[in-house]
N, C-alpha and C. Protein backbone atom coordinates (compact mmCIF):
# COMPACT_ATOMS: atom_id res chain seq x y z
N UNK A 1 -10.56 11.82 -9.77
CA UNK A 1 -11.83 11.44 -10.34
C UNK A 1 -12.89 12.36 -9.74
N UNK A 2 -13.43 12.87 -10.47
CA UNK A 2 -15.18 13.77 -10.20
C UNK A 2 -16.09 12.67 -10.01
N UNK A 3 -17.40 13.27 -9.33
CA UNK A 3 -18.53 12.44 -8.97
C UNK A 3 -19.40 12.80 -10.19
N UNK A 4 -19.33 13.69 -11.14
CA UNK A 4 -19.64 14.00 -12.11
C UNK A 4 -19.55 12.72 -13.62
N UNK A 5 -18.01 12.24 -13.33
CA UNK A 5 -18.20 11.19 -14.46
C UNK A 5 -18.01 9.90 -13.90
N UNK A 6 -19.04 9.93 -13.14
CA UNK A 6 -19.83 8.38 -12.37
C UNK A 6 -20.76 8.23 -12.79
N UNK A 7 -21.23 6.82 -13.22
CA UNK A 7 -22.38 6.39 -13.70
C UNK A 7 -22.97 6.05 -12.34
N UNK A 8 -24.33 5.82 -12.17
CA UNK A 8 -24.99 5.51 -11.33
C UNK A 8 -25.62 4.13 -11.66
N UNK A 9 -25.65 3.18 -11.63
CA UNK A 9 -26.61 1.90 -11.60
C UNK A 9 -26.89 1.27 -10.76
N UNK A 10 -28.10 1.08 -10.82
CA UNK A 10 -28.78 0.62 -10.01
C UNK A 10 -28.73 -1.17 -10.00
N UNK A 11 -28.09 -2.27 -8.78
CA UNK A 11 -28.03 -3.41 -9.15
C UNK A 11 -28.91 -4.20 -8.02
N UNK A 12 -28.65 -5.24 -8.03
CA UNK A 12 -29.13 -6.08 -6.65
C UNK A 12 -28.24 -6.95 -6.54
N UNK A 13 -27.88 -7.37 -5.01
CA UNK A 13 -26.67 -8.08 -4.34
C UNK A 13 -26.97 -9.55 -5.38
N UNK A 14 -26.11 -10.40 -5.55
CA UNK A 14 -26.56 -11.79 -5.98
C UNK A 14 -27.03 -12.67 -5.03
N UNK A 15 -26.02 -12.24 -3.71
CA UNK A 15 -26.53 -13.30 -2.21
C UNK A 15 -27.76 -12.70 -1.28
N UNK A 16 -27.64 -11.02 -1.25
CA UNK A 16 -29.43 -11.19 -0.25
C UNK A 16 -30.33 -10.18 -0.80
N UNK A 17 -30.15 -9.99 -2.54
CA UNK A 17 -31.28 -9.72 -3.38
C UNK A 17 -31.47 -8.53 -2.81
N UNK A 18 -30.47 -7.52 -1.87
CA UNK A 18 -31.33 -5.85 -1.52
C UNK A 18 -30.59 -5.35 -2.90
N UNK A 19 -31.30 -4.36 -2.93
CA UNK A 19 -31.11 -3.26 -4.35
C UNK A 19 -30.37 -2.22 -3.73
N UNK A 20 -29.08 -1.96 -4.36
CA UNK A 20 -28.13 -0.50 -4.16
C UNK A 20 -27.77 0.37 -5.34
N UNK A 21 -27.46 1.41 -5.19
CA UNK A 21 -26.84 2.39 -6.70
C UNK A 21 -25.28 1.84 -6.58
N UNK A 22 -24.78 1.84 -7.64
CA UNK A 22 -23.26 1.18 -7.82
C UNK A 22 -22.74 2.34 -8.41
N UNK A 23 -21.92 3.05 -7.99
CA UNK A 23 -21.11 4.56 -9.00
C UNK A 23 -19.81 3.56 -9.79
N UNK A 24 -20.35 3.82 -11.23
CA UNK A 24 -19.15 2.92 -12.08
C UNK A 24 -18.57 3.88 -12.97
N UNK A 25 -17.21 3.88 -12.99
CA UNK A 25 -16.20 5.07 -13.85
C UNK A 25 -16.15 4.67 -14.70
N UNK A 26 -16.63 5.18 -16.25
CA UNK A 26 -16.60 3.79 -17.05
C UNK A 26 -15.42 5.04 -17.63
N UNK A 27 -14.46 5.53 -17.18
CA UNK A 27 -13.38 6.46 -17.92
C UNK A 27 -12.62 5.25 -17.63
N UNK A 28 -12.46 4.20 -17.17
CA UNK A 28 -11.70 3.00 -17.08
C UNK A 28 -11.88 2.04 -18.28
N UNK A 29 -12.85 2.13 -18.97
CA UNK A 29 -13.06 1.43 -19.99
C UNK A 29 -13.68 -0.42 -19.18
N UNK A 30 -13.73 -0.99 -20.30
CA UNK A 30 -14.47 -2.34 -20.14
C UNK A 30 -13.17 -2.88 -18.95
N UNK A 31 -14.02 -3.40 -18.08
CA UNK A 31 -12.78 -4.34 -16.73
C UNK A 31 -14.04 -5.10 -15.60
N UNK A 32 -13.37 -5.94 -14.64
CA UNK A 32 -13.85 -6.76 -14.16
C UNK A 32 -13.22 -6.01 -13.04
N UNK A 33 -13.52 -6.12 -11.60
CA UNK A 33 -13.93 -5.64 -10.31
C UNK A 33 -14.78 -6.26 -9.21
N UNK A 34 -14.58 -6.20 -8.23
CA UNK A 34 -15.11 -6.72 -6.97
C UNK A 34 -15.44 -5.55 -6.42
N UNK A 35 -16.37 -5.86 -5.59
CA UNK A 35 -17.01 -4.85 -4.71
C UNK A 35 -18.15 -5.14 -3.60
N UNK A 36 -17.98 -5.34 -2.15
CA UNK A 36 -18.80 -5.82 -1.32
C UNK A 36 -19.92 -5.09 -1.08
N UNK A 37 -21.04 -6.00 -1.12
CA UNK A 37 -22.25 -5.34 -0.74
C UNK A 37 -22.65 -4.36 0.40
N UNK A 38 -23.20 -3.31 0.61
CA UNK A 38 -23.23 -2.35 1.72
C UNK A 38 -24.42 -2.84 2.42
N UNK A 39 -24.61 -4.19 2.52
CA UNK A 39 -25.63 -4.78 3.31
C UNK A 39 -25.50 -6.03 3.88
N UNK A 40 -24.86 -7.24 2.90
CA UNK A 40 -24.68 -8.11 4.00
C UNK A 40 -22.78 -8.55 3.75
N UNK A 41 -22.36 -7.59 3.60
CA UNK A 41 -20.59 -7.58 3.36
C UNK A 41 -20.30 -8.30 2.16
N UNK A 42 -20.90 -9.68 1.61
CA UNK A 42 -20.56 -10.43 0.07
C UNK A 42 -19.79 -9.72 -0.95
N UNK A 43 -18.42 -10.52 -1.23
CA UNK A 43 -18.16 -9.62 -2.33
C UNK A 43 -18.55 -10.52 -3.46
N UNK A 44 -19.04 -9.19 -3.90
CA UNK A 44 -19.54 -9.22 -5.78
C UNK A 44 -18.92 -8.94 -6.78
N UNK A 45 -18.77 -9.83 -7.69
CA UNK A 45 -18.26 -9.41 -8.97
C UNK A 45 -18.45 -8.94 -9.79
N UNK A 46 -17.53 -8.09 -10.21
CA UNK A 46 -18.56 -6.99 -11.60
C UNK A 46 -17.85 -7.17 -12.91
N UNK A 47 -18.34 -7.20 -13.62
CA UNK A 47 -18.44 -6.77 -15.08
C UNK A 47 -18.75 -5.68 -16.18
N UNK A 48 -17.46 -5.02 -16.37
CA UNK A 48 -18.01 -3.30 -16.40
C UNK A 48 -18.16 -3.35 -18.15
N UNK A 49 -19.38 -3.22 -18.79
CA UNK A 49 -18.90 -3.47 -20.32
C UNK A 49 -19.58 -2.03 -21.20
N UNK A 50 -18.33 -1.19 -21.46
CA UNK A 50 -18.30 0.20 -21.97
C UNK A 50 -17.57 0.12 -23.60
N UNK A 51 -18.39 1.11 -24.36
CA UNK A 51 -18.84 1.17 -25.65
C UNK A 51 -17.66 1.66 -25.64
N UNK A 52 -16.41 0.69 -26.86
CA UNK A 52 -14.86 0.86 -27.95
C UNK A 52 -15.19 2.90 -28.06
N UNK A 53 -16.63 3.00 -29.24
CA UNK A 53 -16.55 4.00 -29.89
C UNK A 53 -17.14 5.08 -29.16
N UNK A 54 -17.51 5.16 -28.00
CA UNK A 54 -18.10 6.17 -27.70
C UNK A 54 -17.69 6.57 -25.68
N UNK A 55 -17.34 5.58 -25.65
CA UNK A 55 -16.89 5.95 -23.98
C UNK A 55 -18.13 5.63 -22.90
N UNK A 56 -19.38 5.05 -23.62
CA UNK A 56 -20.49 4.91 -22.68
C UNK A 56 -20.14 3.92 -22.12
N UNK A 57 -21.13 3.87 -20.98
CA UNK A 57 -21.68 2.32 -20.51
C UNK A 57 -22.44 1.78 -20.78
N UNK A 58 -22.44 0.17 -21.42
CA UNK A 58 -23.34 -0.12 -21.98
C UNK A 58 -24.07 -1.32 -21.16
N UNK A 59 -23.30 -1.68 -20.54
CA UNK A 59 -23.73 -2.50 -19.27
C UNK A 59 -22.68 -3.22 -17.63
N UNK A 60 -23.70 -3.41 -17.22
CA UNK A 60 -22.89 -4.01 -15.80
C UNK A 60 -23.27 -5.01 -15.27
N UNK A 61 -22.87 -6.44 -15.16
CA UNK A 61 -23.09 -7.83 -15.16
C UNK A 61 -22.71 -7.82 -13.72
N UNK A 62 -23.36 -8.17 -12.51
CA UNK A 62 -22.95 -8.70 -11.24
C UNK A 62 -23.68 -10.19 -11.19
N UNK A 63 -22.14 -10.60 -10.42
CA UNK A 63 -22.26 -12.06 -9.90
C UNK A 63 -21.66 -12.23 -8.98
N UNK A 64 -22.20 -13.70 -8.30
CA UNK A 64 -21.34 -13.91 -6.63
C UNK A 64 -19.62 -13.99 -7.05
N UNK A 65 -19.14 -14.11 -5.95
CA UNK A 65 -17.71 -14.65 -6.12
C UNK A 65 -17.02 -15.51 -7.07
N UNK A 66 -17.77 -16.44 -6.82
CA UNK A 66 -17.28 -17.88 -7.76
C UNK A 66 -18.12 -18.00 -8.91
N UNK A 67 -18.69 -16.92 -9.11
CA UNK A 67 -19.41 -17.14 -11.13
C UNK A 67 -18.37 -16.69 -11.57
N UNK A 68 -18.62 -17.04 -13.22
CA UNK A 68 -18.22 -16.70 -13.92
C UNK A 68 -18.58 -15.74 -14.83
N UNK A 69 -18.17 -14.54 -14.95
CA UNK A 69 -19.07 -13.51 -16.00
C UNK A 69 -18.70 -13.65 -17.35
């Protein structure tokens, strides 16, 4: 994988609300993922949701552990 076809988004933790850049591969297509915060360790759940026809990203849903996306 290149750092080239990383998306960059920008999210905020769900548990202590700091703001980080998230690098999301959306060459993986639409998937769900965990990933701990680089501030107070929480893992977060992600929601990676990338465009059938075009390969974009069209969005990224984070929630605590136990939501549901």
């Amino acid at each position: 994988m290149h750092e080239e076809q990383l998306d960059s988004q920008p999210v905020h933790c769900p548990y202590c609300n700091m703001p980080f850049e998230l690098l999301v591969d959306a060459s993986q297509g639409s998937h769900e993922t965990w990933e701990d915060c680089p501030y107070c360790c929480a893992p977060i759940q992600l929601r990676i949701v990338v465009s059938p026809f075009d390969g974009e990203l069209e969005d990224v849903l984070v929630g605590r552990d136990d939501e549901v996306l």
